[in-house]
Protein backbone atom coordinates (compact mmCIF):
# COMPACT_ATOMS: atom_id res chain seq x y z
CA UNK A 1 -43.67 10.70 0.25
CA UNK A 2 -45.35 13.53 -1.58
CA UNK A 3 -49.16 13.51 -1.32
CA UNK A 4 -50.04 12.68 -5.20
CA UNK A 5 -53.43 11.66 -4.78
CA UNK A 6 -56.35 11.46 -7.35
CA UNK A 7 -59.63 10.02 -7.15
CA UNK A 8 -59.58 8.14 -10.42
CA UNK A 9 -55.86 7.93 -11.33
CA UNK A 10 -55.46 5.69 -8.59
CA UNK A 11 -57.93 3.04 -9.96
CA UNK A 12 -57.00 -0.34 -11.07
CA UNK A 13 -57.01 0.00 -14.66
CA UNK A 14 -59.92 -1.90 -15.93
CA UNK A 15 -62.36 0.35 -14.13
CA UNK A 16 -61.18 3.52 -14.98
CA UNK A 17 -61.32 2.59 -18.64
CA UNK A 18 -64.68 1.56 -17.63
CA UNK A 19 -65.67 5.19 -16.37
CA UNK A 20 -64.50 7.19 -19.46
CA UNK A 21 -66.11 4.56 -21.66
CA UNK A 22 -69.17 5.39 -19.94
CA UNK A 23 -68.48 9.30 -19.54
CA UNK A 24 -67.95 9.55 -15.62
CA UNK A 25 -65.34 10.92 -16.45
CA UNK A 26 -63.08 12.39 -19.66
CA UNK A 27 -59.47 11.53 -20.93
CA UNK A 28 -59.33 15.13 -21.27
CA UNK A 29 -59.20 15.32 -17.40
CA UNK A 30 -57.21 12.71 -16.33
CA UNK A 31 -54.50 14.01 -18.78
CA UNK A 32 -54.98 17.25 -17.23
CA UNK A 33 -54.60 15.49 -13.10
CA UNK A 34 -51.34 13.88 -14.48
CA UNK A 35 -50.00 16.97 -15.89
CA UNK A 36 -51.10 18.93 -12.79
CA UNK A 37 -49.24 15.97 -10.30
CA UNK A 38 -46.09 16.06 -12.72
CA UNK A 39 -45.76 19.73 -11.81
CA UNK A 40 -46.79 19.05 -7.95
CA UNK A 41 -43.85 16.58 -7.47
CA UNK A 42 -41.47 18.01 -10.17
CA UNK A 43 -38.96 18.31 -7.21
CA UNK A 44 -38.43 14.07 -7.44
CA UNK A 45 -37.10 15.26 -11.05
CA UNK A 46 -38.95 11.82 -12.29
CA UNK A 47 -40.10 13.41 -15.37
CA UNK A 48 -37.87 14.41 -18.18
CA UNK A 49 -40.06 15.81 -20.85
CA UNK A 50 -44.08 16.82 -21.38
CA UNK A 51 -45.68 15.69 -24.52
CA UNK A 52 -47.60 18.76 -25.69
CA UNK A 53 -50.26 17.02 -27.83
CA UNK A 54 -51.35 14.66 -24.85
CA UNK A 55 -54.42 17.33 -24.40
CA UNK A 56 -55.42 16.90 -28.20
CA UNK A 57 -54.86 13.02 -28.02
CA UNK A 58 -57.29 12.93 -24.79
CA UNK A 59 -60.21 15.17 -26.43
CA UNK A 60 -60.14 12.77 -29.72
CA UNK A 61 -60.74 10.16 -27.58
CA UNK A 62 -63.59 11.88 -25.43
CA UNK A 63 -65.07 12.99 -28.84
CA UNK A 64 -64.92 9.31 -30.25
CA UNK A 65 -66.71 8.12 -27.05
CA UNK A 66 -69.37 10.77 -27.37
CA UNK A 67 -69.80 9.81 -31.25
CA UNK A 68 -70.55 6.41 -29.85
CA UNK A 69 -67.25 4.87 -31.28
CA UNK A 70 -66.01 1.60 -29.50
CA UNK A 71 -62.66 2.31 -28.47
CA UNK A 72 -59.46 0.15 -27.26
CA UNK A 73 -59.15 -1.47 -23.72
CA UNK A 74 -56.72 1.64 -22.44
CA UNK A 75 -59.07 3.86 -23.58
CA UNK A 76 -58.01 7.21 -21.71
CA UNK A 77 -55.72 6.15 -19.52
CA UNK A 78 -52.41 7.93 -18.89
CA UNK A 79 -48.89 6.70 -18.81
CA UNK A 80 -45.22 7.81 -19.20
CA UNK A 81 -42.55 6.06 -21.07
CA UNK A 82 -39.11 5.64 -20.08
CA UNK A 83 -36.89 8.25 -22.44
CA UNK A 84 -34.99 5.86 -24.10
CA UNK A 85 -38.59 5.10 -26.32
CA UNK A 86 -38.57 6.95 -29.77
CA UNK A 87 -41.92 8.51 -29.83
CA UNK A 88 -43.26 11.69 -32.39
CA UNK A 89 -44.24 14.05 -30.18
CA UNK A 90 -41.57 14.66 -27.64
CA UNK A 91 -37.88 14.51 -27.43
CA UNK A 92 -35.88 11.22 -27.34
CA UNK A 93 -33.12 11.73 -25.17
CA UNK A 94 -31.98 8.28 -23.23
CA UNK A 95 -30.95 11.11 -20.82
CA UNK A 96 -27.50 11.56 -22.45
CA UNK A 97 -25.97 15.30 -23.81
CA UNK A 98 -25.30 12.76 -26.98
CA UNK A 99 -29.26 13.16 -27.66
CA UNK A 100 -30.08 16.17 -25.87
CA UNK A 101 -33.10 17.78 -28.13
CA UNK A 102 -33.08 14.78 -30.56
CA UNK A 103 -36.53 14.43 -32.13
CA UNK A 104 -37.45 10.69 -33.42
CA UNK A 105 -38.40 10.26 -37.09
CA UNK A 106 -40.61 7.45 -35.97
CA UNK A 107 -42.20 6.31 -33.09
CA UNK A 108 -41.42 2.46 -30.70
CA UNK A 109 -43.72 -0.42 -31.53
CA UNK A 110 -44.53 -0.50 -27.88
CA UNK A 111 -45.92 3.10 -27.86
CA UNK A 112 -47.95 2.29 -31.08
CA UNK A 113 -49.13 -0.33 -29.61
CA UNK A 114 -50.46 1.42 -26.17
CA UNK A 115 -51.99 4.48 -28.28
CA UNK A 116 -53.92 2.46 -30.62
CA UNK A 117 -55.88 0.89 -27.41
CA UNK A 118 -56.51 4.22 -26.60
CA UNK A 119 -53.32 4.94 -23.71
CA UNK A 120 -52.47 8.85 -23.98
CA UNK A 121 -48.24 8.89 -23.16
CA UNK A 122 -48.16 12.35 -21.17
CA UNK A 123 -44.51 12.23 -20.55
CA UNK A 124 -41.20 10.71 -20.67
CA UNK A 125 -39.51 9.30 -17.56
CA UNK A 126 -35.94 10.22 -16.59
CA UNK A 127 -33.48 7.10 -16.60
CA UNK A 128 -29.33 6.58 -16.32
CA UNK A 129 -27.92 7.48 -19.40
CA UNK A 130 -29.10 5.14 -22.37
CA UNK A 131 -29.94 2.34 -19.10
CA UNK A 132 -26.29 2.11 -18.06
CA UNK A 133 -26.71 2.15 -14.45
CA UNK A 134 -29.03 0.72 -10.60
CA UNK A 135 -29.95 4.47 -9.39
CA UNK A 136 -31.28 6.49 -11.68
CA UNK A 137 -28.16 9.20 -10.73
CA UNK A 138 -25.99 8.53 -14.15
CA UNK A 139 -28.55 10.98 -16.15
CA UNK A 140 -27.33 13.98 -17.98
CA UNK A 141 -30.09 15.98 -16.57
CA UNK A 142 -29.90 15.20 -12.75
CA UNK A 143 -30.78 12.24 -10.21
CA UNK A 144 -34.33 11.15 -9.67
CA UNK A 145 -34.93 10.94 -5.94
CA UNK A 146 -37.01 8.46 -4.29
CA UNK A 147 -40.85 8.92 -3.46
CA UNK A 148 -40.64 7.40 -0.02
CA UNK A 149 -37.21 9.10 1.19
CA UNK A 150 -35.80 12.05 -0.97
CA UNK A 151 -32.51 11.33 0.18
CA UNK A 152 -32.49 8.00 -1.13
CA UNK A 153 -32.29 6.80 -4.96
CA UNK A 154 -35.28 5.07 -6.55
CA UNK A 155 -32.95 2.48 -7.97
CA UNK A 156 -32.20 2.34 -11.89
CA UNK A 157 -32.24 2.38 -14.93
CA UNK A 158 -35.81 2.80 -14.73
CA UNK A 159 -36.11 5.32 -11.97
CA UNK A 160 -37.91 7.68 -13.41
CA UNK A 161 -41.08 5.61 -14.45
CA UNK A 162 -41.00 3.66 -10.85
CA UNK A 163 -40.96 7.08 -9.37
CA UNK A 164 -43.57 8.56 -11.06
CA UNK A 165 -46.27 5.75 -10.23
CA UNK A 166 -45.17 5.34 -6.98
CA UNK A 167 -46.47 9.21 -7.08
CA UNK A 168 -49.45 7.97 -8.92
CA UNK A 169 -48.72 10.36 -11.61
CA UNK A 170 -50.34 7.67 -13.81
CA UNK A 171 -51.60 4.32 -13.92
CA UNK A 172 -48.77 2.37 -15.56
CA UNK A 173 -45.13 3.28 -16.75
CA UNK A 174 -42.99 1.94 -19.49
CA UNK A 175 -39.59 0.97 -18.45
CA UNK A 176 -36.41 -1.21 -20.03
CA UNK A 177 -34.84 -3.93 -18.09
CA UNK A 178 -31.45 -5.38 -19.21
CA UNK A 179 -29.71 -6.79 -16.32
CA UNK A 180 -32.81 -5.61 -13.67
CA UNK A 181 -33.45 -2.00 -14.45
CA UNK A 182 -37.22 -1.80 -14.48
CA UNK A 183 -37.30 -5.10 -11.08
CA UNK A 184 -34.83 -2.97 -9.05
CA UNK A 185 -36.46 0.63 -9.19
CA UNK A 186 -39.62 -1.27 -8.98
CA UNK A 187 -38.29 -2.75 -5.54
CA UNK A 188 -37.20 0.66 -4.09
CA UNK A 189 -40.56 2.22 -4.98
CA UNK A 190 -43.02 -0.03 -3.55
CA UNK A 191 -44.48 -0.73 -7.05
CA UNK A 192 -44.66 -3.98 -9.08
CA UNK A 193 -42.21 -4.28 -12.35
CA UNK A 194 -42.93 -6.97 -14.96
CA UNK A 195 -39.48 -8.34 -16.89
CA UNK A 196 -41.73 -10.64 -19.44
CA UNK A 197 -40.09 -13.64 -21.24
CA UNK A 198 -36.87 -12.01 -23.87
CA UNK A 199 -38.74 -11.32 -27.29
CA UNK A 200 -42.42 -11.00 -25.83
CA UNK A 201 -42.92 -7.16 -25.94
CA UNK A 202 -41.30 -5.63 -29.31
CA UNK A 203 -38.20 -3.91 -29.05
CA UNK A 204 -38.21 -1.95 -32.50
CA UNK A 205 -37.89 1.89 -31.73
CA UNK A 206 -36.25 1.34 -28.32
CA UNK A 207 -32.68 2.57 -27.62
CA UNK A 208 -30.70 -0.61 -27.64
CA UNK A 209 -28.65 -1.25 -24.69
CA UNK A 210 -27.49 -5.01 -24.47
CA UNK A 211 -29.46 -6.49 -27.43
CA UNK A 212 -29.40 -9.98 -26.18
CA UNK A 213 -30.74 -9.39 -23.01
CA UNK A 214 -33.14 -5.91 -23.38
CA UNK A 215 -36.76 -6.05 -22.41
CA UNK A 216 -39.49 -4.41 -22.01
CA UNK A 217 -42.03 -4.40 -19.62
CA UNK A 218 -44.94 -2.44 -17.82
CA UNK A 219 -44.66 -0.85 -14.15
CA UNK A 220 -47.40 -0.67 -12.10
CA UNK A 221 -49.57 -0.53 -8.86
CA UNK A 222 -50.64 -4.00 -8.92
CA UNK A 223 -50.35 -7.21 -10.68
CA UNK A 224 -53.23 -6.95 -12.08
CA UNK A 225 -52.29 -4.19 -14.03
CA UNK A 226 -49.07 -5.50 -14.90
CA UNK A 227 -50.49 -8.13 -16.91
CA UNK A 228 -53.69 -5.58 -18.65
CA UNK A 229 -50.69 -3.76 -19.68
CA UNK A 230 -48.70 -6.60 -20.69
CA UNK A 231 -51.72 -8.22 -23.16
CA UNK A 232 -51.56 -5.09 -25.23
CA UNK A 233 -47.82 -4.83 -25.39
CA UNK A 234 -47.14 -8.87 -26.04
CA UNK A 235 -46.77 -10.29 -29.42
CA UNK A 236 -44.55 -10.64 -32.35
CA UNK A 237 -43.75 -7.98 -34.76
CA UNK A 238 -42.25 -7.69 -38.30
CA UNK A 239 -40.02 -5.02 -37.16
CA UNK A 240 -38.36 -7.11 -34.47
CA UNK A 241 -37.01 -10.71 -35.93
CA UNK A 242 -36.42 -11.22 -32.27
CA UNK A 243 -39.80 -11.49 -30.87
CA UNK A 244 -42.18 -14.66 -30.39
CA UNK A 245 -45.70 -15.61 -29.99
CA UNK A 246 -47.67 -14.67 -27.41
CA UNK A 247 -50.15 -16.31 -25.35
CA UNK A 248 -53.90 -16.55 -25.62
CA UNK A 249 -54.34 -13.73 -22.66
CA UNK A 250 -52.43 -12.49 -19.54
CA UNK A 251 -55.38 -11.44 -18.08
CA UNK A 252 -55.27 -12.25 -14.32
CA UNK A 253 -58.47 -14.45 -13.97
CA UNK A 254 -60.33 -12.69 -10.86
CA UNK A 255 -63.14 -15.36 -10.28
CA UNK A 256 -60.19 -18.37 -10.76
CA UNK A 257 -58.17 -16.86 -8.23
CA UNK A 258 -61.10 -16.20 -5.33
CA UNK A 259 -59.17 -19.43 -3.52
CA UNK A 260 -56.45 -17.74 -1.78
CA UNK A 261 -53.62 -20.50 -1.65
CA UNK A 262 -51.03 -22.32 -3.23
CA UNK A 263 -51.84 -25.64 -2.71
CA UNK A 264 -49.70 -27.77 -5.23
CA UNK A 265 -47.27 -25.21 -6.47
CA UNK A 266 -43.34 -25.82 -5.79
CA UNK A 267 -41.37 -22.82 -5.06
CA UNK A 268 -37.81 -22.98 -4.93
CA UNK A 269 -35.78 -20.36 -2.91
CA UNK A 270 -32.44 -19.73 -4.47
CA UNK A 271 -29.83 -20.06 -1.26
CA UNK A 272 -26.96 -18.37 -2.52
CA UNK A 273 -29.87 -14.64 -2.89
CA UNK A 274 -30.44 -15.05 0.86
CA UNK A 275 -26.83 -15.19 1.60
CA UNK A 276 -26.38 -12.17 -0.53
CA UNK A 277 -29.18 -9.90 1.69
CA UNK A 278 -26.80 -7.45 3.22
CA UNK A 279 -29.49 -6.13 5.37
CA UNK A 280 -30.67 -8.37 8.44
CA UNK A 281 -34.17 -6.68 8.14
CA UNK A 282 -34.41 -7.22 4.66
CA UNK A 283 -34.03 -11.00 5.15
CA UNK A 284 -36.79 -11.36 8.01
CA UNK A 285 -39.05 -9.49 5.69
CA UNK A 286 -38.59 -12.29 2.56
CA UNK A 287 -38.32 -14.94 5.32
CA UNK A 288 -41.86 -13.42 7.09
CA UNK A 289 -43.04 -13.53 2.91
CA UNK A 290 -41.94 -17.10 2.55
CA UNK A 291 -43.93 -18.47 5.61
CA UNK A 292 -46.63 -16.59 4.06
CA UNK A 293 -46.59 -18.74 1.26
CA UNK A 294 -46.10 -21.99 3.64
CA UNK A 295 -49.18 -21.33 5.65
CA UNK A 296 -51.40 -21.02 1.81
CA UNK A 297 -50.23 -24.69 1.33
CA UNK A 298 -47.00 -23.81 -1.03
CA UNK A 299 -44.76 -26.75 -1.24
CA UNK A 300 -40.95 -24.94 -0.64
CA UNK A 301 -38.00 -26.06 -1.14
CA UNK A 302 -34.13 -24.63 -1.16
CA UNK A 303 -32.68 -24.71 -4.27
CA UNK A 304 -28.81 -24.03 -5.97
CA UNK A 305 -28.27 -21.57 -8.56
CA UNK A 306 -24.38 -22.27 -8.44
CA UNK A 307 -23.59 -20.17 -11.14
CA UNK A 308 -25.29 -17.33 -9.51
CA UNK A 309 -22.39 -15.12 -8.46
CA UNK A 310 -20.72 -15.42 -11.56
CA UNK A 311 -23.77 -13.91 -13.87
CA UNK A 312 -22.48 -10.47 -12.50
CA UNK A 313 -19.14 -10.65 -13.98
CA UNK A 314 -20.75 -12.35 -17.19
CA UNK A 315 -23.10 -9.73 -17.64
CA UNK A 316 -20.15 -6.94 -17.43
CA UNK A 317 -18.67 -8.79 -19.84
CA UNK A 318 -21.24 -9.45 -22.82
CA UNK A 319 -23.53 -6.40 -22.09
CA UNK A 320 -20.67 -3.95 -22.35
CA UNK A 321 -19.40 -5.91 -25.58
CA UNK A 322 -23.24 -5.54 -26.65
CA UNK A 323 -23.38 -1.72 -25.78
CA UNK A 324 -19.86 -0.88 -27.34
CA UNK A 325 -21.60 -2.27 -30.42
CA UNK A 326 -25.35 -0.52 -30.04
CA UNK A 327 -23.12 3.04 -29.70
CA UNK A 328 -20.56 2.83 -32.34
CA UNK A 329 -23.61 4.65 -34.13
CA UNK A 330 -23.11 7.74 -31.84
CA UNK A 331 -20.24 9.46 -33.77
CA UNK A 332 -20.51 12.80 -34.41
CA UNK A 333 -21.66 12.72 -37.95
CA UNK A 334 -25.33 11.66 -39.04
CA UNK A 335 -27.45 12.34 -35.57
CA UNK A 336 -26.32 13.74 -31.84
CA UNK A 337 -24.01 15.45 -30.76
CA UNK A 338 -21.52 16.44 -32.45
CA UNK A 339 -18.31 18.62 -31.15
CA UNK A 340 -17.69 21.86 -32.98
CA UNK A 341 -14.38 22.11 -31.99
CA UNK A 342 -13.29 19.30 -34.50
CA UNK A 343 -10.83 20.39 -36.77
CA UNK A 344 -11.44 16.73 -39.20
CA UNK A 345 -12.97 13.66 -39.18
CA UNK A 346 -10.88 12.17 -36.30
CA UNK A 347 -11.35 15.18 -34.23
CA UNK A 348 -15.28 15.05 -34.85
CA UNK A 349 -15.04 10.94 -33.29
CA UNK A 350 -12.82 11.84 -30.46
CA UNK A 351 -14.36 14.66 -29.10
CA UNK A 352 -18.08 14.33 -29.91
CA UNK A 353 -17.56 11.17 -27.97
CA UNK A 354 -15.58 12.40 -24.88
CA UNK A 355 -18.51 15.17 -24.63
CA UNK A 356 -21.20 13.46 -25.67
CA UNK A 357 -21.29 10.36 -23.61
CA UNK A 358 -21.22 10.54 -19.47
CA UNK A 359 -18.19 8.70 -17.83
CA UNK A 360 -20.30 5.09 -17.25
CA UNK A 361 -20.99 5.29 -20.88
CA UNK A 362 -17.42 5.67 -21.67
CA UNK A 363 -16.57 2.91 -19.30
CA UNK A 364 -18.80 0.38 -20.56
CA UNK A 365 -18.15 1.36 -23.59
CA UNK A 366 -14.24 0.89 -23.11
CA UNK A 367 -15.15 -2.34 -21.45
CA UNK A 368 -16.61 -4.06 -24.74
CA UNK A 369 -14.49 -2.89 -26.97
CA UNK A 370 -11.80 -4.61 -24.65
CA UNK A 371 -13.43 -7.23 -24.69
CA UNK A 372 -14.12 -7.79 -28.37
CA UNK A 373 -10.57 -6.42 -29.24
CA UNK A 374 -8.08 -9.33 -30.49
CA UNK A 375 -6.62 -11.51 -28.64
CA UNK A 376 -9.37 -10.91 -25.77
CA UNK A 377 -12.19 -12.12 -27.37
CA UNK A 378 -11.41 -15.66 -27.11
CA UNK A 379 -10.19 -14.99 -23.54
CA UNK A 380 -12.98 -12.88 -22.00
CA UNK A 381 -16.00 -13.18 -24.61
CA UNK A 382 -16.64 -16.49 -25.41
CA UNK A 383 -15.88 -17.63 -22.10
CA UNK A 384 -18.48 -15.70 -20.81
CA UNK A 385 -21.10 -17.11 -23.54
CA UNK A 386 -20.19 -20.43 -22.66
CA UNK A 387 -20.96 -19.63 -18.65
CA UNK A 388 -23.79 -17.64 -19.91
CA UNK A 389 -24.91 -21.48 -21.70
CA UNK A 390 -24.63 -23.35 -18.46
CA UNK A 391 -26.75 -20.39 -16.43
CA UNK A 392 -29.43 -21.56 -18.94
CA UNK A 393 -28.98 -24.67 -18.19
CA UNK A 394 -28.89 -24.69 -14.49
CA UNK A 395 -32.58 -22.41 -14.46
CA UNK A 396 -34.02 -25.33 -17.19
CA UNK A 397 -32.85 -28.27 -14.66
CA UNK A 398 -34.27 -26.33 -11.22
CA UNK A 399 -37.34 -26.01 -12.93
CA UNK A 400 -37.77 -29.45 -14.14
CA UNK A 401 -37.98 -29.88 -10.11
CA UNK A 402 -39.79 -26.03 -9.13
CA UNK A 403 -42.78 -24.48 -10.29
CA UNK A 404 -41.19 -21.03 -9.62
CA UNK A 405 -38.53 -19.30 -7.83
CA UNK A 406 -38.81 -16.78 -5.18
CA UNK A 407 -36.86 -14.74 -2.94
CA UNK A 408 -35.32 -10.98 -2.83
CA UNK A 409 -35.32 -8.64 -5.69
CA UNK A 410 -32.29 -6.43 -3.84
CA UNK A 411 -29.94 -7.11 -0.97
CA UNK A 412 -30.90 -4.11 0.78
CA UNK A 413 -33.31 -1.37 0.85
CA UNK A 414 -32.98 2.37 -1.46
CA UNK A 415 -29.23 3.34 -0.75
CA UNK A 416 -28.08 7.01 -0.05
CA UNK A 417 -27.82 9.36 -3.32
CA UNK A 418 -24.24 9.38 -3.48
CA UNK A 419 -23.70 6.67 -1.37
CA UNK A 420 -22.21 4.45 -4.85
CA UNK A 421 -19.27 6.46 -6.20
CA UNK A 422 -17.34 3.15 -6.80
CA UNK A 423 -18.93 1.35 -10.16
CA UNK A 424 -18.38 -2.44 -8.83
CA UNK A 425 -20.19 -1.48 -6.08
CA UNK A 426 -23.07 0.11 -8.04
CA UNK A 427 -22.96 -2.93 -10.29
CA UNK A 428 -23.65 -5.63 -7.29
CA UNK A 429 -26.86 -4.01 -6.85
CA UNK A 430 -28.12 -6.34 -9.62
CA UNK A 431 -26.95 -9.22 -8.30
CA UNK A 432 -30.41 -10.72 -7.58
CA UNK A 433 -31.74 -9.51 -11.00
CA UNK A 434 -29.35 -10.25 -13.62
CA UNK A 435 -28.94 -14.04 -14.11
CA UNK A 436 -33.18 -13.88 -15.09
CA UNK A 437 -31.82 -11.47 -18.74
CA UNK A 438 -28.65 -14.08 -19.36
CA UNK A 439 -31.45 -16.71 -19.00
CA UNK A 440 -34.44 -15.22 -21.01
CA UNK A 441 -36.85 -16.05 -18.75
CA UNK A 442 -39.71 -14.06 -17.12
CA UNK A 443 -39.42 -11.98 -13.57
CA UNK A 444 -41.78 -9.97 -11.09
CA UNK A 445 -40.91 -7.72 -8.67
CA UNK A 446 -43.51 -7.05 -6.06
CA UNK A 447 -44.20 -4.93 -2.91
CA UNK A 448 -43.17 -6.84 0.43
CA UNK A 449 -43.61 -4.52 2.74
CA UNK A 450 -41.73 -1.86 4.18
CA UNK A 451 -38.43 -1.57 6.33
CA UNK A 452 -38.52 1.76 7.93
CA UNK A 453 -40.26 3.62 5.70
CA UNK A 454 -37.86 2.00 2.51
CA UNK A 455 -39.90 -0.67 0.28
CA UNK A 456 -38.54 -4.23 0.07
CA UNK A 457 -39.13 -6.20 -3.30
CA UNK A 458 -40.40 -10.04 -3.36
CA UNK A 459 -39.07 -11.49 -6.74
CA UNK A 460 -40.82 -13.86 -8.63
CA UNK A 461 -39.03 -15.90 -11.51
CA UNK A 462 -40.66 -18.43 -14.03
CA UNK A 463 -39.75 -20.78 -17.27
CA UNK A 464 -39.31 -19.15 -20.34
CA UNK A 465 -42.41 -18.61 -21.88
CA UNK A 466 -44.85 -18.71 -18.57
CA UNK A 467 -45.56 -15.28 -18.21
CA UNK A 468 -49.66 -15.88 -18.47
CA UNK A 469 -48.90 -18.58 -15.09
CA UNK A 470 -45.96 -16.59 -13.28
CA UNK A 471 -48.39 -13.16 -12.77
CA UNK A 472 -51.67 -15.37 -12.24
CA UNK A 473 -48.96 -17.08 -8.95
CA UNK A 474 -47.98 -13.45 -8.29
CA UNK A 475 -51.06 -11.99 -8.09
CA UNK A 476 -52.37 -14.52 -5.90
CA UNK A 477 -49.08 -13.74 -3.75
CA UNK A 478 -49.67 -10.41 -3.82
CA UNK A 479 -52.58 -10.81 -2.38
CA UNK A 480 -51.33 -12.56 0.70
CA UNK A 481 -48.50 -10.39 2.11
């Protein structure tokens, strides 16, 4: 991995807040270290865009400070957003030809939300094209390779932003996760990705993917940080219908958590995710994670997710259906790109389309409106929402009994760039991830260790609702492995 040191970017959050509230040192610098390590790794292509008035947002801060103005909790601090965020200062691409240039007329809630407490969004990250994909190699504008092996993929959709703070480029990240895209990436990076509770972080000004099962969440260095992040970003907002109250705080209670066990907390391992690890290493590494947990007094038991292997096929069905919906928008006319080779209106559709959009796009796309067509929908659609309705209600009954679940976040290790040609294949690599978005309910992804020199990912799910108690159990996890 690329030596992308710094000696304050790599601070847990709170205290480097604390040192440019109390001038050790300026926003204006750390901008200037991330834009300087952005350059110094450019060759993990993690980073798809520079936001040019990051300098002047970073010396309006330091000024503020100087004035003796109290200023938000991110005060300073760096991060990059995943590119399929609208934001006013740089392009919004999603990483597909169909936006290539496009600038936003208004900015994500999410982003708002960070810059108001004082976060300074240097770049955008690189991701699949609008999210459709596990590796990070269905962009428009090139692959993002993987910190730890360049040869390898850092996973997907949320590549980009795992990437760049596994190369400490900042602090914290922004990424999307639908069926596992900000878990996954989070896994082959060695970081820690938060999937909060559906509804809990805003999705107004985001590129819609699968509406019924997009979220968004903060990746990071350590739990910790997850949840700082996470206590600005949670809440409901008037521009989302979707989203619900939040919690008091996420804050991760330092002086609460000083007893390092887990004496009276019931994990349950989901059986049919270890028979899934593909990679014998991979499962002695969760298995040496588990006993972990054991010997701090955790009370473990197996447990049955039986409709586990069918949330993959589920999710191709209703996410497509949901995406051949979100891009029907995408036609040539209003916004994007739009062929000039059309001769009318039909010719403008057709081949804005067939340029515009990269072949996964086109498939899923395809794929819902298959789906949706008549005389399928009853066949294919419904019956997926009625499996999707008894994956619910398996995760409500196993937690009437568990605390938590735990086990792997992937079956193996970062795969070979190139080494996924076939789609089904590609899509198994959520496997582990997926059935958490058909559910609603919140999931971590944490560092377990390495195999080689390839991360592995511990994931951590919880009841709907429970993020405040799932990354106070993760943190304390985290902590012991």
């Amino acid at each position: 991995m690329s030596e992308s040191k710094s000696e304050y970017l790599d601070l847990p959050i709170p205290e480097l807040v604390a040192k440019v509230r109390n001038q050790e040192v300026t926003a204006e610098f750390l901008v200037n270290q991330s834009l300087e390590l952005i350059k110094a790794n450019q060759d993990y292509h993690a980073i798809l865009d520079v936001n040019q008035s990051a300098l002047d947002q970073a010396k309006a801060i330091d000024k503020a400070i100087a004035d003796g103005e109290t200023l938000g909790v991110l005060s300073g601090v760096p991060f990059i957003a995943k590119d399929n965020f609208l934001t006013k200062n740089t392009k919004t691409t999603a990483a597909s030809k169909m936006l290539d240039n496009f600038q936003a007329p208004y900015q994500a809630s999410a982003i708002d939300k960070l810059e108001a407490a004082g976060a300074i969004m240097v770049a955008k990250a690189n991701l699949d094209e609008f999210a459709h994909g596990s590796s990070t190699e269905n962009s428009a504008y090139g692959p993002t390779k993987n910190p730890h092996d360049s040869s390898k993929v850092p996973g997907g959709s949320s590549g980009g932003s795992a990437a760049a703070v596994a190369l400490n480029i900042t602090p914290f990240a922004l990424g999307t996760d639908t069926g596992g895209s900000i878990r996954l990436p989070a896994s082959f990076c060695g970081v820690v990705g938060y999937k909060p509770t559906y509804g809990l972080v805003s999705r107004y000004g985001v590129i819609a993917m699968a509406s019924s099962t997009d979220v968004i969440g903060p990746i990071t260095r350590s739990v910790s940080d997850s949840a700082y992040v996470l206590d600005v970003l949670a809440g409901q907002d008037v521009n989302d219908s979707t989203t619900i109250k939040r919690q008091d705080s996420y804050l991760i209670n330092q002086d609460g958590n000083k007893k390092r066990d887990l004496k009276g907390i019931k994990f349950g391992i989901i059986k049919e995710h270890l028979e899934m690890i593909e990679d014998k290493d991979v499962l002695a590494n969760i298995k040496a994670a588990i006993d972990k947990l054991k010997a701090a007094g955790a009370d473990i038991k197996e447990v049955s997710l039986s409709n586990s292997e069918a949330s993959l096929p589920v999710y191709y069905i209703l996410a497509p259906a949901e995406i051949s919906s979100n891009l029907a928008r995408y036609d040539g006319v209003k916004y994007g790109f739009s062929s000039k080779q059309a001769k009318d209106l039909l010719d403008t559709y057709l081949l804005s389309r067939g340029s515009g959009f990269g072949s996964e796009s086109i498939r899923r796309i395809l794929t819902g409106t298959y789906v949706l067509s008549s005389g399928y929908q009853d066949a294919y659609y419904k019956q997926a929402q009625k499996v999707r309705s008894l994956i619910v209600k398996e995760y409500e009954d196993i937690f009437a009994d568990v605390d938590f679940l735990i086990g792997p976040t992937a079956a193996t290790t970062a795969f070979d760039l190139g080494a996924k040609p076939d789609p089904i294949s590609m899509y198994k690599s959520d496997y582990m991830t997926i059935a958490a978005n058909l559910a609603g309910i919140p999931a971590i992804s944490i560092p377990s260790g390495n195999v080689g020199n390839l991360p592995v990912g511990l994931q951590l799910q919880g009841p709907q609702g429970q993020d405040k108690q799932l990354l106070d159990v993760a943190h304390v996890i985290g902590e012991l492995i």
